[in-house]
Protein backbone atom coordinates (compact mmCIF):
# COMPACT_ATOMS: atom_id res chain seq x y z
CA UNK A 1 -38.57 -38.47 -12.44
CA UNK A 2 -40.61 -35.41 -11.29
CA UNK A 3 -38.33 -32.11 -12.68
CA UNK A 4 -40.52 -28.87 -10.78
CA UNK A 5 -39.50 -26.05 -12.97
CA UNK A 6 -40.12 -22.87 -11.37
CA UNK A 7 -40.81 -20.39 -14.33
CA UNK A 8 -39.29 -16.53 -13.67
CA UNK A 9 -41.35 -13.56 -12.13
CA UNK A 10 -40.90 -10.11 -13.42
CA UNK A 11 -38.68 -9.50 -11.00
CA UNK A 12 -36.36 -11.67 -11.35
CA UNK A 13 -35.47 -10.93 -14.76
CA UNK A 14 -35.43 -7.49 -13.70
CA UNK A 15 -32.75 -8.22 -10.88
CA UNK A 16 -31.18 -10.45 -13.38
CA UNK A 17 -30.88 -7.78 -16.11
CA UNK A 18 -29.53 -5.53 -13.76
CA UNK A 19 -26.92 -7.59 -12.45
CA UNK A 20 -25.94 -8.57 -16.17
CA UNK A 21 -25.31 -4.63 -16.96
CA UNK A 22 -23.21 -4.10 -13.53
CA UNK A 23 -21.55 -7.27 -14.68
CA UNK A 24 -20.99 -5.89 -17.83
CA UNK A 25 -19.58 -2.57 -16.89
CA UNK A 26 -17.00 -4.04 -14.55
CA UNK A 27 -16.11 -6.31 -17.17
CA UNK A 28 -15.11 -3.35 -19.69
CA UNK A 29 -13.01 -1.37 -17.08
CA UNK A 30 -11.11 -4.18 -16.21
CA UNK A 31 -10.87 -4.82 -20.10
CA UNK A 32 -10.18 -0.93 -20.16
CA UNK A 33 -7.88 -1.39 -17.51
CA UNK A 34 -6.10 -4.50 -19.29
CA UNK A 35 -5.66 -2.59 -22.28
CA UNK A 36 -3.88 0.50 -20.64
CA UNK A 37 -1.23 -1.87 -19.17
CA UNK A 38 -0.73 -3.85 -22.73
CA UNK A 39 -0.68 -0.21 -24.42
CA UNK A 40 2.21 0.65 -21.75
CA UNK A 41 4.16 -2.38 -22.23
CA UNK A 42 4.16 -2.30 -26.05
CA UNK A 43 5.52 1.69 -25.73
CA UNK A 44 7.66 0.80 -23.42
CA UNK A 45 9.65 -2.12 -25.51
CA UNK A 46 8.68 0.29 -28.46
CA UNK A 47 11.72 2.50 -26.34
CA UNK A 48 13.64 0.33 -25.97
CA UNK A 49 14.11 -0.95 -29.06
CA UNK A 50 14.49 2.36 -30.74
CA UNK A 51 17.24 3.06 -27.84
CA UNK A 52 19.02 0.01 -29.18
CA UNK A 53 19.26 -0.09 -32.68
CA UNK A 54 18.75 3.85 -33.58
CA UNK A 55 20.92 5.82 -30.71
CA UNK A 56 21.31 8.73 -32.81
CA UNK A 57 17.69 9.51 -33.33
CA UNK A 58 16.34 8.82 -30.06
CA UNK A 59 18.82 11.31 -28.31
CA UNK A 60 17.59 14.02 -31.31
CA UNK A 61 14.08 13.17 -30.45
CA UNK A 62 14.42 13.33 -26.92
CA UNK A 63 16.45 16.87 -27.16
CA UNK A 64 13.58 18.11 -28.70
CA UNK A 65 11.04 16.80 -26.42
CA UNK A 66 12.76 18.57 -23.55
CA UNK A 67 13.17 21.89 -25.77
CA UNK A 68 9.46 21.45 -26.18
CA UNK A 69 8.90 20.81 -22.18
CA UNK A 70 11.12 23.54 -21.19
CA UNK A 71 9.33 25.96 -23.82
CA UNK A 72 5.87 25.14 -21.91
CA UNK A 73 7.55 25.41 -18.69
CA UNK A 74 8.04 29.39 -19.56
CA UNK A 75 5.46 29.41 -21.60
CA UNK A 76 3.29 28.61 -18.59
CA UNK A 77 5.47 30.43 -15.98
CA UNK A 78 5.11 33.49 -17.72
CA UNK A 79 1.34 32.99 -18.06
CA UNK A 80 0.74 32.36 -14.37
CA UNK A 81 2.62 35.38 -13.27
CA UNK A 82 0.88 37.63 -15.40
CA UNK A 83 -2.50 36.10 -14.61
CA UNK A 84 -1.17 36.71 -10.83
CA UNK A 85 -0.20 40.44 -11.27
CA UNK A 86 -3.50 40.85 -13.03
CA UNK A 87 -5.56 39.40 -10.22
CA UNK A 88 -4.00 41.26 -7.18
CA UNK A 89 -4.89 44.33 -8.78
């Protein structure tokens, strides 16, 4: 049994360790990627579950979290006129 090893040039371990960090990049944004959806699932049943069993304090909690929007709303209405007027001076 004759095995003919062929031993590695420089070059192919450079080729080879560049292909291992491309690998390894698209590996972590598809982990990345992975992660985003699980994070958006669990907030998502987190919701839910809040809606269900605590009715009272998710409607208080969501009043104020359109307060707040509607406050930046102005907030940046108000700025963009002025920065307008300012501009067409």
């Amino acid at each position: 049994m004759d095995l003919k090893i062929k031993t590695p040039r420089s070059d192919d371990y450079s080729e080879y360790a560049e292909k291992v960090r491309s690998g390894t990049s698209e590996a972590r944004s598809r982990a990345g990627e992975r992660g985003e959806l699980v994070r958006h699932e669990v907030g998502e049943r987190m919701f839910d579950i809040m809606m269900e069993y605590f009715p009272q304090e998710y409607q208080e909690r969501r009043r104020e979290e359109l307060v707040r929007a509607f406050g930046a709303g102005i907030a940046v209405g108000f700025l963009g006129r002025e920065i307008l007027r300012y501009t067409r001076r």
